[in-house]
N, C-alpha and C. Protein backbone atom coordinates (compact mmCIF):
# COMPACT_ATOMS: atom_id res chain seq x y z
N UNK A 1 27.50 112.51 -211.56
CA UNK A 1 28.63 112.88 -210.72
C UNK A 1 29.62 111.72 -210.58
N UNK A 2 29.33 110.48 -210.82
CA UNK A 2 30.06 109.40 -210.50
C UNK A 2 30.69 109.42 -211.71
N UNK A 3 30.36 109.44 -212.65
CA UNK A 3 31.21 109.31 -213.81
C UNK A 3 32.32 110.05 -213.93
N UNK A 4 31.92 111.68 -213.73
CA UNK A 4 32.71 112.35 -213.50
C UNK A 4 34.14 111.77 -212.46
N UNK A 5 33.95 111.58 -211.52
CA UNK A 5 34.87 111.14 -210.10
C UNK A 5 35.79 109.68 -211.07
N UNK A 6 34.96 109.00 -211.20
CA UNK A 6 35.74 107.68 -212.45
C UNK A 6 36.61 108.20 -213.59
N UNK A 7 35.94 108.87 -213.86
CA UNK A 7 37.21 109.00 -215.29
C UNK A 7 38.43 110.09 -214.33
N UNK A 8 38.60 111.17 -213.30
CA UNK A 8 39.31 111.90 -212.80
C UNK A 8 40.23 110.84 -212.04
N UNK A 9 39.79 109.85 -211.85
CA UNK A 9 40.29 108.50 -210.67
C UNK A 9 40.85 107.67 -212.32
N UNK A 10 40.63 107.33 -213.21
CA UNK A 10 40.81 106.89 -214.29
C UNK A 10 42.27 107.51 -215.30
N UNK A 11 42.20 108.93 -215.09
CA UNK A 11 43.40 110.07 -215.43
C UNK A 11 44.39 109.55 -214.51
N UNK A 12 43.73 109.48 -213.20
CA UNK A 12 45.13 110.05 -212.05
C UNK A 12 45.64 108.59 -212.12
N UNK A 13 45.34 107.15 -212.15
CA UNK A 13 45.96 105.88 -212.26
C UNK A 13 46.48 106.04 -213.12
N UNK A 14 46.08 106.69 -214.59
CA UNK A 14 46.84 106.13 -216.00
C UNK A 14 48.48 107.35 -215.49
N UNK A 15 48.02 108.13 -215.33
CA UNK A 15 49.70 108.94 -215.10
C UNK A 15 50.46 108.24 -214.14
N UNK A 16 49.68 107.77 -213.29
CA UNK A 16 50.79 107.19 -211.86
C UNK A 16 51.20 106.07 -212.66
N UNK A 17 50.74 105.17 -213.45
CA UNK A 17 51.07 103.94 -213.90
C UNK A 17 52.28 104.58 -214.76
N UNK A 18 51.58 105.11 -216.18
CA UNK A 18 53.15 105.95 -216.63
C UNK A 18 54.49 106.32 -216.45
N UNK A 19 53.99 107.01 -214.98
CA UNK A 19 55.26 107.01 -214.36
C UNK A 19 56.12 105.83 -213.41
N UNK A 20 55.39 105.26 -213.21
CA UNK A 20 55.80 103.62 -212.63
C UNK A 20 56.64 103.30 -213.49
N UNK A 21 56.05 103.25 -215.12
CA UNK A 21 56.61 102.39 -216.66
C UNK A 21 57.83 103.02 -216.40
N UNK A 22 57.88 104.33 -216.70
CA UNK A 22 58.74 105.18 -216.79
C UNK A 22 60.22 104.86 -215.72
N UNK A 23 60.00 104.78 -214.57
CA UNK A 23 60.81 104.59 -213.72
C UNK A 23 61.83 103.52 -213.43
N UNK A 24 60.90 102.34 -213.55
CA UNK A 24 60.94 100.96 -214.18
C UNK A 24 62.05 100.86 -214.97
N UNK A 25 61.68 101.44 -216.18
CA UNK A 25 63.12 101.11 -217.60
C UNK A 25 64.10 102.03 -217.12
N UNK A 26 63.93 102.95 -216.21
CA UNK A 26 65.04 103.62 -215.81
C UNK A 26 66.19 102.65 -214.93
N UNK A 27 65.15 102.50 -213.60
CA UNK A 27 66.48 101.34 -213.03
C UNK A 27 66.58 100.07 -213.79
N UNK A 28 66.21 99.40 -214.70
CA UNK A 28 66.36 98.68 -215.37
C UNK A 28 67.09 98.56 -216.49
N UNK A 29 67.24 99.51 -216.75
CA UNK A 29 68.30 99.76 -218.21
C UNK A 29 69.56 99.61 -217.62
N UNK A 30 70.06 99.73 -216.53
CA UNK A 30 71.39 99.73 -216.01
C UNK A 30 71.32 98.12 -215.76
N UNK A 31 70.87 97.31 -214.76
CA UNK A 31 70.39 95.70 -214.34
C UNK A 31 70.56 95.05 -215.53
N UNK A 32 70.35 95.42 -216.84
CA UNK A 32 70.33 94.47 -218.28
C UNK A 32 71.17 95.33 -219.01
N UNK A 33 72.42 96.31 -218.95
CA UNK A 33 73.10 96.48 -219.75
C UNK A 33 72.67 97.83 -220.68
N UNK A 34 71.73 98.20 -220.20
CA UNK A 34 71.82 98.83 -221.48
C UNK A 34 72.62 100.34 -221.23
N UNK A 35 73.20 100.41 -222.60
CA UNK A 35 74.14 101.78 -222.35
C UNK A 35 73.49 103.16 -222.32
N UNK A 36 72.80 103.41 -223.12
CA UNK A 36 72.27 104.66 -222.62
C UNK A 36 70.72 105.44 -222.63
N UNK A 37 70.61 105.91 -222.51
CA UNK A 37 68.97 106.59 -222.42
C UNK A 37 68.35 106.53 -223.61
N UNK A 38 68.92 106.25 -224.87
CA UNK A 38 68.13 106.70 -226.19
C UNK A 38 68.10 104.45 -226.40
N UNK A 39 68.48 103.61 -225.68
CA UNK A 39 68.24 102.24 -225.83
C UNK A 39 66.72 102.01 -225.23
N UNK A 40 67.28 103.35 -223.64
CA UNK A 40 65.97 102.69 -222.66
C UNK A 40 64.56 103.27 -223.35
N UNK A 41 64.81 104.35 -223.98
CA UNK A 41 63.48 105.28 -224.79
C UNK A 41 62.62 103.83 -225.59
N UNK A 42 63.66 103.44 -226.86
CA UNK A 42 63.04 102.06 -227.31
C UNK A 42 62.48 100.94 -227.06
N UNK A 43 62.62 100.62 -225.51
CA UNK A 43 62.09 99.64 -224.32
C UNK A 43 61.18 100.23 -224.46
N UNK A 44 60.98 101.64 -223.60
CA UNK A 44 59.31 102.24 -223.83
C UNK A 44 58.54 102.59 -224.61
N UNK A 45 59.01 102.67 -225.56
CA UNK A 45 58.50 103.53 -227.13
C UNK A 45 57.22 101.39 -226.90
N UNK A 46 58.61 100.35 -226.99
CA UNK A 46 57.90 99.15 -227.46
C UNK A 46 56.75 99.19 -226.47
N UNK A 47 57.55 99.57 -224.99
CA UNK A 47 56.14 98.91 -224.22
C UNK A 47 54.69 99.79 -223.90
N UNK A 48 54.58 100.45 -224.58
CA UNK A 48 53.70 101.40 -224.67
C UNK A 48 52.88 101.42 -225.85
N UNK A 49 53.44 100.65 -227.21
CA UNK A 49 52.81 100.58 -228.24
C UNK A 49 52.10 98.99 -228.38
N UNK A 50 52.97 98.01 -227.25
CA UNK A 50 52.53 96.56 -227.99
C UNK A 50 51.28 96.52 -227.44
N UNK A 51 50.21 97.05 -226.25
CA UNK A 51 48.96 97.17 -225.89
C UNK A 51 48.32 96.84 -227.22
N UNK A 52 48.29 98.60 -227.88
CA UNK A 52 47.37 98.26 -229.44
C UNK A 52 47.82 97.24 -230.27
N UNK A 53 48.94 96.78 -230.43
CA UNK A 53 49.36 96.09 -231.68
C UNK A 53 48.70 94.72 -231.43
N UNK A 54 47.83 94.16 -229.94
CA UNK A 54 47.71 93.00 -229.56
C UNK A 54 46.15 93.55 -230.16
N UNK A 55 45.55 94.42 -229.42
CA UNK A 55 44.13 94.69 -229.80
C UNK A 55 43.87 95.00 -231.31
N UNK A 56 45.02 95.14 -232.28
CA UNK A 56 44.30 95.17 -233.39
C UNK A 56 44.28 93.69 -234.03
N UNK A 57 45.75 93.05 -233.34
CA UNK A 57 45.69 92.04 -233.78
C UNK A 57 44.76 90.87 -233.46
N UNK A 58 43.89 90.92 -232.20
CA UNK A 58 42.96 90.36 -231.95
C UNK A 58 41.59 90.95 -232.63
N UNK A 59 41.51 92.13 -232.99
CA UNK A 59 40.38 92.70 -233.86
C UNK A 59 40.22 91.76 -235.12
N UNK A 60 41.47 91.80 -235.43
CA UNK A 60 41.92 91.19 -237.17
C UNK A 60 41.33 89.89 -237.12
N UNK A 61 42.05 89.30 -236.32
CA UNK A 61 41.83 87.89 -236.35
C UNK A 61 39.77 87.44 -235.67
N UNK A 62 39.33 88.29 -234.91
CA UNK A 62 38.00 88.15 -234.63
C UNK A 62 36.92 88.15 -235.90
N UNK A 63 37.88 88.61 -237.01
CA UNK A 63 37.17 89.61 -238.45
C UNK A 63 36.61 90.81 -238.06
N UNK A 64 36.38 91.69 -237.01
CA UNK A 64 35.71 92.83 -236.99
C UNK A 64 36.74 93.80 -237.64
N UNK A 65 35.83 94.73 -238.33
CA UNK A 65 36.33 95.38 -239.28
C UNK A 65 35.59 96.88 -238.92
């Protein structure tokens, strides 16, 4: 049962965080210039992808394969 309750508590942080990210590059894209919604998409597209790009790159470099 606990596991259960953890991963449902595990869902509901990862969306609230999401939407934090989300909100974030919103008032922020205006504060740094940026002109329009398809600049701020690319902020998130990056900050949403560089997580893995660090973990593979630390995979790589550990040698695990």
């Amino acid at each position: 049962m606990l596991s259960v309750v953890e991963i449902v508590v595990g869902i509901l942080l990862l969306f609230g965080g999401g939407e934090l990210f989300v909100q974030g590059s919103r008032g922020a894209g205006p504060a740094i210039w940026y002109p329009s919604a398809g600049d701020r998409a690319h902020v998130v597209a990056l900050g949403t992808s560089t997580p893995e790009l660090f973990v593979s790159l630390l995979s790589n470099a550990s040698g695990f394969r």
